[in-house]
Each structure stands twice: as C-alpha cells, then as structure tokens.
Protein backbone atom coordinates (compact mmCIF):
# COMPACT_ATOMS: atom_id res chain seq x y z
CA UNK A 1 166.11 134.80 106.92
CA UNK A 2 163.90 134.06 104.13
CA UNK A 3 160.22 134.48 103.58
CA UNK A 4 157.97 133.96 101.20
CA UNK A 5 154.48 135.76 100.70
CA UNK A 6 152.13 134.24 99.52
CA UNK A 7 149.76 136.26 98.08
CA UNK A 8 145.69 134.89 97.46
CA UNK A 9 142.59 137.19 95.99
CA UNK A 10 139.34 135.98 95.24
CA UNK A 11 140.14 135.41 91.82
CA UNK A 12 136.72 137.40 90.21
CA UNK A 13 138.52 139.90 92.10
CA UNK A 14 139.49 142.58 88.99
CA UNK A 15 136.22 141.06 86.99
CA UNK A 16 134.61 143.63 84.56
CA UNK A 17 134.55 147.41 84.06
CA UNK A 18 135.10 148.40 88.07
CA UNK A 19 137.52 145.65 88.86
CA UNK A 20 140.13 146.63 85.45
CA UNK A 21 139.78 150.46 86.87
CA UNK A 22 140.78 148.95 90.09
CA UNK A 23 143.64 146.49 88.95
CA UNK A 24 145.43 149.74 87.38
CA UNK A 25 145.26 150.92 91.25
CA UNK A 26 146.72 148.08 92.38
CA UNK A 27 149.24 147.11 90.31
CA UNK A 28 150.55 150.59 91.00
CA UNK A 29 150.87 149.92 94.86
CA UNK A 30 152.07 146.26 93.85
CA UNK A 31 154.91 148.34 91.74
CA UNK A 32 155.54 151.37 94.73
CA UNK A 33 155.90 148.62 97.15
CA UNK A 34 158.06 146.50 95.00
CA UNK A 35 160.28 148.75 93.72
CA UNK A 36 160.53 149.80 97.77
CA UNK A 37 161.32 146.14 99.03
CA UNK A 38 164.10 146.80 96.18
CA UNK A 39 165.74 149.50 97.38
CA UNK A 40 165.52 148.65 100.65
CA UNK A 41 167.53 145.17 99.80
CA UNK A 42 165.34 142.61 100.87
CA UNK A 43 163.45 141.72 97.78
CA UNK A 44 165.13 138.31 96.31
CA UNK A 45 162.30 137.91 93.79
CA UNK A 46 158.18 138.38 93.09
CA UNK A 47 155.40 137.83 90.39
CA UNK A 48 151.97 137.84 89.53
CA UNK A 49 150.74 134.47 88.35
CA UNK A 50 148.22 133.38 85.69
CA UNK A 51 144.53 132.79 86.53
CA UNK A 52 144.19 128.90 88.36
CA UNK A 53 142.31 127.61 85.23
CA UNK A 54 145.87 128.15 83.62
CA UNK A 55 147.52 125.61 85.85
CA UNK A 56 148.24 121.80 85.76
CA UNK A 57 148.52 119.77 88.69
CA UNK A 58 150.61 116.34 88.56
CA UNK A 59 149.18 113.98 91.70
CA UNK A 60 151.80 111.41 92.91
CA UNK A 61 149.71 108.16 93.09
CA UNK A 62 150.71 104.95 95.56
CA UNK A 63 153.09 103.12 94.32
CA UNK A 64 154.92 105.79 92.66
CA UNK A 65 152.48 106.71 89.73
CA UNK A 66 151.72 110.07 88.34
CA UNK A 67 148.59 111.77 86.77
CA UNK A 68 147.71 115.38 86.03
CA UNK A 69 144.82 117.38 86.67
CA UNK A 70 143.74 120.54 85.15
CA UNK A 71 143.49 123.65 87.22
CA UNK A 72 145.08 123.87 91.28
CA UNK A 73 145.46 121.20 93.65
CA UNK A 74 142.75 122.87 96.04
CA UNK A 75 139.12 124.26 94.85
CA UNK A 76 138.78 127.53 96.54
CA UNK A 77 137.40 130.50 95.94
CA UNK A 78 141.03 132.62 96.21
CA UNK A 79 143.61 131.42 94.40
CA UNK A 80 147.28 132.25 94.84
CA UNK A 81 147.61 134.77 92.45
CA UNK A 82 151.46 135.97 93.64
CA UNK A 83 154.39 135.84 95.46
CA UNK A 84 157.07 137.94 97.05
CA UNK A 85 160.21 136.63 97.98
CA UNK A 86 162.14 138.54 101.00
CA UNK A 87 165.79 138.43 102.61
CA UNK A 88 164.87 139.52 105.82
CA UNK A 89 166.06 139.96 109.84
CA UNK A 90 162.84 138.58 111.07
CA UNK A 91 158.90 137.55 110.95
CA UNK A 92 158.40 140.54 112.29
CA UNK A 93 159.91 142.24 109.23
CA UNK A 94 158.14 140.14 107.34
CA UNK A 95 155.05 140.31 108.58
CA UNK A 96 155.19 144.46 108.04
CA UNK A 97 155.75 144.43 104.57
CA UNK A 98 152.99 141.73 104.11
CA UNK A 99 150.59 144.07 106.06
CA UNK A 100 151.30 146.52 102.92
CA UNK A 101 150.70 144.28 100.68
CA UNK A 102 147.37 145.76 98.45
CA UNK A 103 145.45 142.48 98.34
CA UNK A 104 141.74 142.44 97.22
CA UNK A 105 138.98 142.72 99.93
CA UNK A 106 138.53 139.09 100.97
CA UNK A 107 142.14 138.29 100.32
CA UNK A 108 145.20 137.34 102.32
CA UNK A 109 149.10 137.29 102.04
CA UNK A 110 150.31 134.34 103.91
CA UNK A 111 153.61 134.78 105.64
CA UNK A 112 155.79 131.21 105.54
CA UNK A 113 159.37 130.66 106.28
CA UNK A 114 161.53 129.41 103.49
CA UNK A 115 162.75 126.24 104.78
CA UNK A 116 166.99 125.79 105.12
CA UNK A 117 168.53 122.24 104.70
C-alpha cells in the first residue's frame, strides 16, 4: 500500500547563522534515511519543496470560475516543506519510517494513505 508523508516545519525553521549549521545536519539524516527507504525498496519518490511564498494557489469559484492567489491555500505557521512517497505492507510501516523522519522542533510528518480508484 501506498503512503505519502507529508512533511511540515515551521518554516523560520533553518533562519540565520544557527539554523544553516543545522540544515547541513538535517539534510544529512534527510539523505541517510532516504537513501535507506531506497535500498530497502519502498521509496517510490520524495522532495524538498520551495519556501510557501514561492507558491500559487488557483481557488475554484461557484459556478465554475477560477482565480489565483499568491502563497498556500492555508496561513500557518508550518508549511509543507516535503514529501516522501512509500510502497509499503502497512500504516504501521509507515508510521516507523515517519517517526525517523528529522523534522524541525515544532514540526510534524503527517502519515495519509494514497487513495486507489
């Protein structure tokens, strides 16, 4: 079965001097655990995504209509900042390599089933 992670950080997160040093940490683990999902043949795909400000969000109106906003559909304070992808037995599977996952403090990986029609 397929999940996604879902992946959100408070995105001042890697902000300034301390926060660079620590995204070189991170994107270390991010790399150990990807290149581990790999081996282990359950990783179907993954990324880091841009900053929110980066991203354009097109509203369906009534009637059909469209208009776009700048920025993500939600104003939070996290902001989905990646994603795994995994081909997996289980949630419980799942749910222990999102455990691993080296999310900021304050962040969260959410753990959704990708839906099969």
């Amino acid at each position: 079965m397929q999940y996604m992670l879902l992946i959100y950080e408070p995105e001042d997160a890697y902000e300034g001097p301390a926060g660079e040093a620590k995204l070189v940490e991170v994107v270390a683990k991010y790399t150990a655990l990807s290149e581990e999902m790999a081996t282990n043949g359950v990783l179907r795909g993954g990324d880091g995504l841009q900053p929110s400000a980066s991203a354009t969000t097109v509203k369906t109106l009534v009637g059909g209509g469209h208009s776009l906003h700048d920025g993500p559909f939600a104003e939070t304070r996290e902001h989905l900042g990646g994603y795994f992808l995994l081909d997996v037995p289980d949630l419980d599977t799942a749910l222990s390599y999102a455990r691993r996952v080296p999310v900021a403090e304050g962040g969260m990986v959410e753990v959704r089933p990708v839906a099969q029609y």
